[in-house]
Protein backbone atom coordinates (compact mmCIF):
# COMPACT_ATOMS: atom_id res chain seq x y z
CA UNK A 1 -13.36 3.31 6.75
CA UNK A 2 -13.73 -0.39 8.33
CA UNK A 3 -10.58 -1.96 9.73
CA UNK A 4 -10.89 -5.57 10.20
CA UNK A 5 -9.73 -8.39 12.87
CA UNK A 6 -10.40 -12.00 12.56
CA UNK A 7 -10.48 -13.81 16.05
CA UNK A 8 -8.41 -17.20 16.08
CA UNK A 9 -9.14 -20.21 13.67
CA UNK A 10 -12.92 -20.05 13.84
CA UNK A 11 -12.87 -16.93 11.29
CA UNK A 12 -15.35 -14.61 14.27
CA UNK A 13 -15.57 -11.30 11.95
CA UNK A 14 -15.78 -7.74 13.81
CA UNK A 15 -16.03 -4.33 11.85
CA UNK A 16 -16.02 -1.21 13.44
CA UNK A 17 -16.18 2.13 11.53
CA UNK A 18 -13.37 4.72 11.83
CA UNK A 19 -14.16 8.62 12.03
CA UNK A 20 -11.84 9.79 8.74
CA UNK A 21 -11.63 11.41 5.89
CA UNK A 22 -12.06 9.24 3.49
CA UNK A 23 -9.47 8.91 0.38
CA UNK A 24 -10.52 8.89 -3.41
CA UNK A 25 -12.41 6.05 -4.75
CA UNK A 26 -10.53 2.98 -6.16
CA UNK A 27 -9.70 2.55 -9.17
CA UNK A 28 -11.27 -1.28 -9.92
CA UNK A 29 -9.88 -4.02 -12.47
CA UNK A 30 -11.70 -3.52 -15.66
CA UNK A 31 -10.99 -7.44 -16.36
CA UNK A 32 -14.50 -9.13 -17.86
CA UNK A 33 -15.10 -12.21 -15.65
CA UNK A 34 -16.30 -15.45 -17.19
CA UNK A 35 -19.36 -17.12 -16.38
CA UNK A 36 -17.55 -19.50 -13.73
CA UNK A 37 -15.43 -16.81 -12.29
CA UNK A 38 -18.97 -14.97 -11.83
CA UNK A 39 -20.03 -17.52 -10.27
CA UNK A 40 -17.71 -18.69 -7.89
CA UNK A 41 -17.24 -14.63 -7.03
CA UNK A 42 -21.22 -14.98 -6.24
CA UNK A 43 -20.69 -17.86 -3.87
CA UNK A 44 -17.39 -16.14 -1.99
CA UNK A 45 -19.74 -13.06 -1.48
CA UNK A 46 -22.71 -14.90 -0.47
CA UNK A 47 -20.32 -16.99 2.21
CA UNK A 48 -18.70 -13.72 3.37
CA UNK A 49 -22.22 -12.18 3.90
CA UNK A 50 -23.18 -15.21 5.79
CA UNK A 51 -20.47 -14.54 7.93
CA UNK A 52 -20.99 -11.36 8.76
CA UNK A 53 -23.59 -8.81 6.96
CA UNK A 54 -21.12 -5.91 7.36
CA UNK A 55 -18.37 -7.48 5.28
CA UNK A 56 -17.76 -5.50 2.60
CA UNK A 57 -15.21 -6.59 0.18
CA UNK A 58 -13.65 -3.92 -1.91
CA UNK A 59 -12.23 -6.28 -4.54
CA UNK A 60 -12.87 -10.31 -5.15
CA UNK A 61 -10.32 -11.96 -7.77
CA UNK A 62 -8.50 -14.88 -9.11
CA UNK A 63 -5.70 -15.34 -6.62
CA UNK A 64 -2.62 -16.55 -8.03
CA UNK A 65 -3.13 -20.16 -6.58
CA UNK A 66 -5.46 -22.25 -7.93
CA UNK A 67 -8.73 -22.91 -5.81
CA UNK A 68 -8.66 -19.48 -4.29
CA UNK A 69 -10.05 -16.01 -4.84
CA UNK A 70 -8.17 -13.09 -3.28
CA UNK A 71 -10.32 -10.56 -1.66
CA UNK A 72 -9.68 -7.24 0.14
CA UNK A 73 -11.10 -5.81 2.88
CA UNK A 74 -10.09 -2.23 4.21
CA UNK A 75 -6.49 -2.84 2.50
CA UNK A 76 -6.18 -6.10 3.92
CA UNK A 77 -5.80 -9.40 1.55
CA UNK A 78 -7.24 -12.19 2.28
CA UNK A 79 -8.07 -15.56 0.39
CA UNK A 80 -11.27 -17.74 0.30
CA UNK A 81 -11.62 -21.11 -0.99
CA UNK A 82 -13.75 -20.81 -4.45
CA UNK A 83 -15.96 -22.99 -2.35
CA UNK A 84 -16.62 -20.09 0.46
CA UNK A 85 -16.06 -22.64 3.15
CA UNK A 86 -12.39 -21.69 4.14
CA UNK A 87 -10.69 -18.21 4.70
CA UNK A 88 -7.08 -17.50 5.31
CA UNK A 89 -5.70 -14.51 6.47
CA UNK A 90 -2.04 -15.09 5.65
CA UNK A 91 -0.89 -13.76 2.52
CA UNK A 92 1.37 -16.68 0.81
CA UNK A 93 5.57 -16.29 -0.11
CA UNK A 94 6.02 -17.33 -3.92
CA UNK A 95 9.52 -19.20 -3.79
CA UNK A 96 9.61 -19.38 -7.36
CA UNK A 97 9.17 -15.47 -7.45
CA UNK A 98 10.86 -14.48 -4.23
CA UNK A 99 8.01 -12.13 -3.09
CA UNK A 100 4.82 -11.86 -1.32
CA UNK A 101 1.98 -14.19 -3.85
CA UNK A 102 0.22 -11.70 -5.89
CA UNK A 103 -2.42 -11.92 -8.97
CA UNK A 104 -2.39 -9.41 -11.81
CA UNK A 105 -5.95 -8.19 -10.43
CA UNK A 106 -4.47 -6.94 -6.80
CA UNK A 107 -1.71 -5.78 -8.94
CA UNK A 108 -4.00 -3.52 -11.14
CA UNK A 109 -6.23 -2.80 -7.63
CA UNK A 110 -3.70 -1.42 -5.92
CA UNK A 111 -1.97 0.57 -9.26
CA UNK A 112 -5.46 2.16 -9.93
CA UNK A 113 -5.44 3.31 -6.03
CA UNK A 114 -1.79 4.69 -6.52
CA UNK A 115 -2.59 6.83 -9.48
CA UNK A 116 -5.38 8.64 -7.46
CA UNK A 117 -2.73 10.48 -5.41
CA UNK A 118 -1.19 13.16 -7.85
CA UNK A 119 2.26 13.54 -8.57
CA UNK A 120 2.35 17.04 -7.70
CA UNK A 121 1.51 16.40 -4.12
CA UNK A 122 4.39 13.74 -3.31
CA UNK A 123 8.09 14.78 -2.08
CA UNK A 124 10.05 13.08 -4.80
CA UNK A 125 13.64 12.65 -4.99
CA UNK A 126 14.45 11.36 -8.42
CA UNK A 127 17.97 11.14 -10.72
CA UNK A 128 17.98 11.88 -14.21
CA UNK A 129 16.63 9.81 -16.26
CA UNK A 130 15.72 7.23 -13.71
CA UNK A 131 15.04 3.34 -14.29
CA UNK A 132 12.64 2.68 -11.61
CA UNK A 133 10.01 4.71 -8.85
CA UNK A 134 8.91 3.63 -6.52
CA UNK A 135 6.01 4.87 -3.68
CA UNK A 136 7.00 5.05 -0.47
CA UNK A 137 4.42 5.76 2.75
CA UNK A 138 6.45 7.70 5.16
CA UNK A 139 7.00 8.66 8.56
CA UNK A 140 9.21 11.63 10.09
CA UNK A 141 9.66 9.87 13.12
CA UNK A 142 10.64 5.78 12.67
CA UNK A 143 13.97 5.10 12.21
CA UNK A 144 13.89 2.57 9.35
CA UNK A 145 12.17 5.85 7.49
CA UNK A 146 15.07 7.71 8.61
CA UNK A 147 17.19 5.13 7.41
CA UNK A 148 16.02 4.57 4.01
CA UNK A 149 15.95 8.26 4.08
CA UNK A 150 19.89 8.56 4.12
CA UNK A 151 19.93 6.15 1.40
CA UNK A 152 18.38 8.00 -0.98
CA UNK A 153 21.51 9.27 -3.07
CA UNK A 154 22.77 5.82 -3.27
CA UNK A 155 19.38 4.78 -4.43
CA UNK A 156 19.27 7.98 -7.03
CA UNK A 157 22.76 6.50 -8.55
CA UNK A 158 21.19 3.05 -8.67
CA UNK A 159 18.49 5.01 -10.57
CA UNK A 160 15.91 4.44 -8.25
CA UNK A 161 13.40 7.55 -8.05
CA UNK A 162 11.37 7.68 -4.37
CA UNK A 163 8.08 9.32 -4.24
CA UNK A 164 6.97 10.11 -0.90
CA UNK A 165 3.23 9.41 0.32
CA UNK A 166 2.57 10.81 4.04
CA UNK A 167 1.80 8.08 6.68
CA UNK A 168 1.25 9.69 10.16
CA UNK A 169 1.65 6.54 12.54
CA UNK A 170 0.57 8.21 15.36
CA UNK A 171 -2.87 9.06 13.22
CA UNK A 172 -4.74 12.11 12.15
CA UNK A 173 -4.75 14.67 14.56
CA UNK A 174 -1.20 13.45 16.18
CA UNK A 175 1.29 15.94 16.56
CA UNK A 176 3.35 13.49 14.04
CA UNK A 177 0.71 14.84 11.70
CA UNK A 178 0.31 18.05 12.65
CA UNK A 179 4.27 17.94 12.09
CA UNK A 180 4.04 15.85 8.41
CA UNK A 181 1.35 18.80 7.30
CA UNK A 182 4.27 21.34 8.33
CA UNK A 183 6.64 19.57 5.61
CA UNK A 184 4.33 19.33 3.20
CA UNK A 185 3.16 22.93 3.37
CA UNK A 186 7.49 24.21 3.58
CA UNK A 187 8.62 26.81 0.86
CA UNK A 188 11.13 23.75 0.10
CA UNK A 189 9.51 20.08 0.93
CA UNK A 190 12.22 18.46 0.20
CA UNK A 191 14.44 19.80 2.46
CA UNK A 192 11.92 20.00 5.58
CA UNK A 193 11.16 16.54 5.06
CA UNK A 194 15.11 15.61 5.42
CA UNK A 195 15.76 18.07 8.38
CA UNK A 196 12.65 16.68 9.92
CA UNK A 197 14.13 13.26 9.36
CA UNK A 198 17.56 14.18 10.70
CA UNK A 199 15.89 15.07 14.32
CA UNK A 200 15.13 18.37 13.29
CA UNK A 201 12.27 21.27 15.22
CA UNK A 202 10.07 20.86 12.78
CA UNK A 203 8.61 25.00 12.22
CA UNK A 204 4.97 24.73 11.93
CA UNK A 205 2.49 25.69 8.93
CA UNK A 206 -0.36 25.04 7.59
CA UNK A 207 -1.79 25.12 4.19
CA UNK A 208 -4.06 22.80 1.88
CA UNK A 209 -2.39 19.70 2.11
CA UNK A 210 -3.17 16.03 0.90
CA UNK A 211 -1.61 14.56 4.24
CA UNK A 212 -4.78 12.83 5.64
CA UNK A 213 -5.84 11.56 2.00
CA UNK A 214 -2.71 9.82 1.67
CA UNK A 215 -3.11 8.34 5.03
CA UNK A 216 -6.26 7.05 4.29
CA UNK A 217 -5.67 5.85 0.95
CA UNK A 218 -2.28 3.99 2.43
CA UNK A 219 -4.88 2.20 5.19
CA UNK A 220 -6.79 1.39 1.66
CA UNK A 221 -3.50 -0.56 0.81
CA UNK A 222 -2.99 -2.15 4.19
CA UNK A 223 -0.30 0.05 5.05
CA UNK A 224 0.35 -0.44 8.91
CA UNK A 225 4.07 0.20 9.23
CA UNK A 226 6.46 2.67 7.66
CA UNK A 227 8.54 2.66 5.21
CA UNK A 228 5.95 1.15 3.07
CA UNK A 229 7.46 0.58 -0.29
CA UNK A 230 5.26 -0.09 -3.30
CA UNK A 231 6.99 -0.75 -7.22
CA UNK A 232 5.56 1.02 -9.86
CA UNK A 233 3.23 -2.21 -10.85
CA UNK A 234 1.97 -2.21 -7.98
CA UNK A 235 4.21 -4.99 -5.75
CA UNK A 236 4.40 -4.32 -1.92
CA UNK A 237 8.08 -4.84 -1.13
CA UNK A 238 7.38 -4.53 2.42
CA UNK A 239 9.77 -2.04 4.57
CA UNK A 240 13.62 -1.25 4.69
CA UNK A 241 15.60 -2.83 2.40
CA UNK A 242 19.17 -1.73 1.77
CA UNK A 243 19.44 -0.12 -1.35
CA UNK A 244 21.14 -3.24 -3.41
CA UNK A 245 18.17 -5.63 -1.97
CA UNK A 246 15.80 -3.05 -3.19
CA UNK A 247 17.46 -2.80 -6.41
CA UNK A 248 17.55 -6.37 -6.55
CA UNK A 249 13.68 -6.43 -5.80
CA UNK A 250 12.95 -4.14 -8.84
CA UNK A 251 15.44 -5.83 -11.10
CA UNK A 252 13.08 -9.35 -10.17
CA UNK A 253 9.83 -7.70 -11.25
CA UNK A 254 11.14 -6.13 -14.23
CA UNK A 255 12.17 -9.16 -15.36
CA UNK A 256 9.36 -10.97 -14.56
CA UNK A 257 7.04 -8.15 -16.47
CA UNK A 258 9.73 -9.13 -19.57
CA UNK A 259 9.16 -12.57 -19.65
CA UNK A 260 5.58 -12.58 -19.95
């Protein structure tokens, strides 16, 4: 997997490969471009090429700006002037929308990357009949994870579901996921992964587990903090929010996914 670090304003690319497993292929946006689009795509490629040989982009869009395509690179977003001559690594605020600036493309990217992860491996705690899921990248050990972790039944009554992805910080091999492999191999996830979260020895075990495919499929998303919150459409809603902001949060893209 590449990570990648751009050095100051003058846009100096370095890649460097990481020794992992890697996680599933992505799922890409199915979207026919248009001649222009094409085109413009060709010339952000080209100037990304030209800026370093090793950049490999692992999706090139419309951004949701005008003059821009969005790109992503190991998870990361960045945006490129249709031109290629100017890259930004910030990813923009929409005021209007009250959320991080995303197109329908990253949207879809990062939905079709979700889905690869099967239901059936996740730690979900859900309520009956629930109006919204969403995917959260975990840790056993940071305390906003723990946090967001006691809010869960006031979350379930809001009718919030949470679906648990593993997210070793530490990395594969730590003894965070050497621990995180232990919950997800328990007779009972559920409750290992909320005595693990309360402080608790956490007994060890090992089994086939889909720990270090999550982890690498979260560093797809540019996951590089926990909680890492994701709605169903795909939104990042970034890390701890209480559970009326988050609520809130969901209410705002549901709405938004009405009006259009």
């Amino acid at each position: 997997m590449f990570r990648i670090a751009i050095a100051a304003l003058l846009g100096a690319v370095s890649l460097t490969a990481c020794a992992q497993q890697k996680a599933p292929a992505a799922a890409t946006a199915t979207v026919a471009a248009s001649p222009a689009d094409a085109a413009v795509e060709k010339r952000v490629r080209d100037a990304l090429k030209e800026l370093d040989p090793n950049f490999k982009p692992e999706y090139i869009g419309a951004a949701p700006f005008p003059g821009f395509r969005e790109v992503i690179v190991s998870g990361q977003v960045l945006y490129v002037t249709d031109d290629g001559r100017f890259l930004m690594q910030s990813q923009p605020y929409d005021i209007e929308k009250r959320g991080m600036a995303t197109s329908t493309g990253l949207l879809q990217y990062r939905r079709g990357l979700l889905e690869t992860l099967p239901h059936a491996d996740r730690i979900v705690f859900a309520p009956p009949n629930a109006k919204y899921t969403i995917s959260v990248f975990t840790d056993i050990e940071c305390g906003y994870c723990r946090k967001l972790h006691q809010d869960i039944a006031e979350l379930n009554r809001n009718g919030i579901a949470v679906e648990y992805l593993a997210f070793p910080r530490m990395g594969l091999g730590s003894k965070d996921y050497v621990d995180m492999i232990s919950v997800w191999c328990a007779d009972d996830r559920k409750a290992a992964l909320t005595a693990a979260k309360g402080g608790a020895a956490v007994p060890p075990k090992t089994c086939t587990n889909p720990v270090a495919m999550q982890y690498n499929l979260g560093q797809q998303l540019g996951v590089n903090g926990t909680p890492a919150i994701f709605a169903a459409d795909g939104s990042q809603l970034g890390g701890y929010l209480p559970p009326a902001q988050l609520k809130a949060a969901l209410e705002r893209i549901d709405g938004a996914a009405g009006s259009r």
